[in-house]
Protein backbone atom coordinates (compact mmCIF):
# COMPACT_ATOMS: atom_id res chain seq x y z
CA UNK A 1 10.05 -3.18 -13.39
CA UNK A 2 10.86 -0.77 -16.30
CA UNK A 3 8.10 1.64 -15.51
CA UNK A 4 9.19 4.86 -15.59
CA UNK A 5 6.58 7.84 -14.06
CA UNK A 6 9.15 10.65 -15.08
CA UNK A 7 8.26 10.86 -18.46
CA UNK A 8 8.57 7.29 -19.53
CA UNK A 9 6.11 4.47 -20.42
CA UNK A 10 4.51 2.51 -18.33
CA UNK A 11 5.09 -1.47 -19.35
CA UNK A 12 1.71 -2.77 -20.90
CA UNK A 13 1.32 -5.20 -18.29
CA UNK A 14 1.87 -2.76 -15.20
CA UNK A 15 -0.84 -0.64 -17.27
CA UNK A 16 -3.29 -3.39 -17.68
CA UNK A 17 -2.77 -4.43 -14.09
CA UNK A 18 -3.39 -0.80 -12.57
CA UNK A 19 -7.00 -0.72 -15.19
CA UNK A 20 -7.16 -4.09 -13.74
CA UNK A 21 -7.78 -3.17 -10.10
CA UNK A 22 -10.12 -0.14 -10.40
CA UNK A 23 -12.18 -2.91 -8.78
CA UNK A 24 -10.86 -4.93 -6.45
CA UNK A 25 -9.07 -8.18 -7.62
CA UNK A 26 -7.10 -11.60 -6.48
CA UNK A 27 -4.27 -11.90 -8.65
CA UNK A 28 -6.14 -15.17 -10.55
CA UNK A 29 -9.16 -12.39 -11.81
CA UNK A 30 -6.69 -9.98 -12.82
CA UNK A 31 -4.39 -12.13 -14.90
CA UNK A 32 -8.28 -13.05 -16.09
CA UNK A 33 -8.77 -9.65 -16.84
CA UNK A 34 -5.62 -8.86 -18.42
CA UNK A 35 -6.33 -12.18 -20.69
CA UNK A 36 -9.66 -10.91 -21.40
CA UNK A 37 -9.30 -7.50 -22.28
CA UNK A 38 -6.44 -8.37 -24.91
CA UNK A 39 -8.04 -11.03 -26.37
CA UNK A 40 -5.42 -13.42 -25.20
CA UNK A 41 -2.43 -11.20 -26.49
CA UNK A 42 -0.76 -10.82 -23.18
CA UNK A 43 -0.75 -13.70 -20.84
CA UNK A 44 0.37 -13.52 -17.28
CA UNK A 45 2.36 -16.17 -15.58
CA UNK A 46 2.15 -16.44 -11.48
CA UNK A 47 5.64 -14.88 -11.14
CA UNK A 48 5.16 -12.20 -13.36
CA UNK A 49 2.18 -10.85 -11.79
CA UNK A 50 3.00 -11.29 -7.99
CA UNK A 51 6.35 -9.82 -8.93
CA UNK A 52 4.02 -6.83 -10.51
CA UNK A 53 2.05 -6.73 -7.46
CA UNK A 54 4.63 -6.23 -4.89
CA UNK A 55 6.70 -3.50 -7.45
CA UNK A 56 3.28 -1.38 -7.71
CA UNK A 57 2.56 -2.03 -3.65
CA UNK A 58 5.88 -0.38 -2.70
CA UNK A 59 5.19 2.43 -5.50
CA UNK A 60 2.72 2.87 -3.67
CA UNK A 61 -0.08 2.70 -6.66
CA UNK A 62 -1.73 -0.42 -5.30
CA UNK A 63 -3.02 -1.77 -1.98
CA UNK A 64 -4.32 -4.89 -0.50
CA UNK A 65 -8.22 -4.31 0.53
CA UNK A 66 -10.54 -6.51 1.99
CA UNK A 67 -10.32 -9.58 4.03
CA UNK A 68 -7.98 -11.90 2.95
CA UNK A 69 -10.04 -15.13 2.13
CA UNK A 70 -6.91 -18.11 2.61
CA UNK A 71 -4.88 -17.34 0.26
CA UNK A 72 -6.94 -14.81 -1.62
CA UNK A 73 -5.60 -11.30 -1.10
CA UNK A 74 -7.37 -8.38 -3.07
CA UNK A 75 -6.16 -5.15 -4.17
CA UNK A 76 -7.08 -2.30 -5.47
CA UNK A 77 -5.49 0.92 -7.20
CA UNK A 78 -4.76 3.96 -5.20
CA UNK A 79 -5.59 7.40 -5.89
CA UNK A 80 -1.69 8.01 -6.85
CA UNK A 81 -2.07 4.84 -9.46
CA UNK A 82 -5.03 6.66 -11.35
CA UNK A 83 -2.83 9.29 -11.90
CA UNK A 84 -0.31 7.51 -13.02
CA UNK A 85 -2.94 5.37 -15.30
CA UNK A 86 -4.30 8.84 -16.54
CA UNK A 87 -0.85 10.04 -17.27
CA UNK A 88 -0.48 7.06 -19.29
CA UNK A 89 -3.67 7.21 -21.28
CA UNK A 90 -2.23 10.21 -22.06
CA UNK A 91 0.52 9.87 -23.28
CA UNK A 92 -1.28 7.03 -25.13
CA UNK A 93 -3.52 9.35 -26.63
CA UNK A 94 -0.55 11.76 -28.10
CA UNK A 95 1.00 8.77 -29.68
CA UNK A 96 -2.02 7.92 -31.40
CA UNK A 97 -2.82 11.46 -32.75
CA UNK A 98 1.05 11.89 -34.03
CA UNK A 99 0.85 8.02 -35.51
CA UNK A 100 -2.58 8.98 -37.31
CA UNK A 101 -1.17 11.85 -38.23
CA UNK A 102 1.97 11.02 -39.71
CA UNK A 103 0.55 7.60 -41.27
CA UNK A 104 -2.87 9.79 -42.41
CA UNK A 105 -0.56 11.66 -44.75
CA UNK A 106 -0.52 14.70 -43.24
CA UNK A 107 2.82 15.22 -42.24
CA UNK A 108 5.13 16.87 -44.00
């Protein structure tokens, strides 16, 4: 995973997946989510997002909750995820102000 906390960007999908699980969610509802919330734009395969999963567990920004139905674990974003999320949104939100900025005409 590219995701770089010092600084960097998160990768859109580890950002989606961390807004993802401020509820709890089995990996099917959050590649649902994910699918949702972009209006199809980013589409999760299996290996992608178990891949994801166990990359943000041993971060440490996500942990299985709940009873594990089968085959069904949950998890859910811890509080050192959120801060990372926040410090994404962000860093989101200064890209967005320079870009409107700059594009707005007002840079000179």
């Amino acid at each position: 995973m590219r995701d770089n906390t010092k600084g960097g960007a998160l990768t859109e999908v580890t950002f989606f997946i961390l807004l993802s699980l401020y509820t709890p969610k089995h990996g099917y509802a959050i590649m649902q989510f994910i699918e949702s919330e972009t209006k199809g734009r980013l589409l999760l395969g299996a290996g992608t997002l178990y891949g994801a999963l166990n990359t943000l567990q041993e971060k440490g920004w996500i942990v299985p909750c709940g009873a594990f139905d089968g085959r069904k674990k949950e998890y859910l974003i811890t509080e050192d995820g959120k801060a990372v999320a926040k410090t994404e949104l962000e860093r989101l939100h200064s890209l967005v102000s320079t870009a409107e900025r700059i594009i707005g005409g007002e840079y000179e």
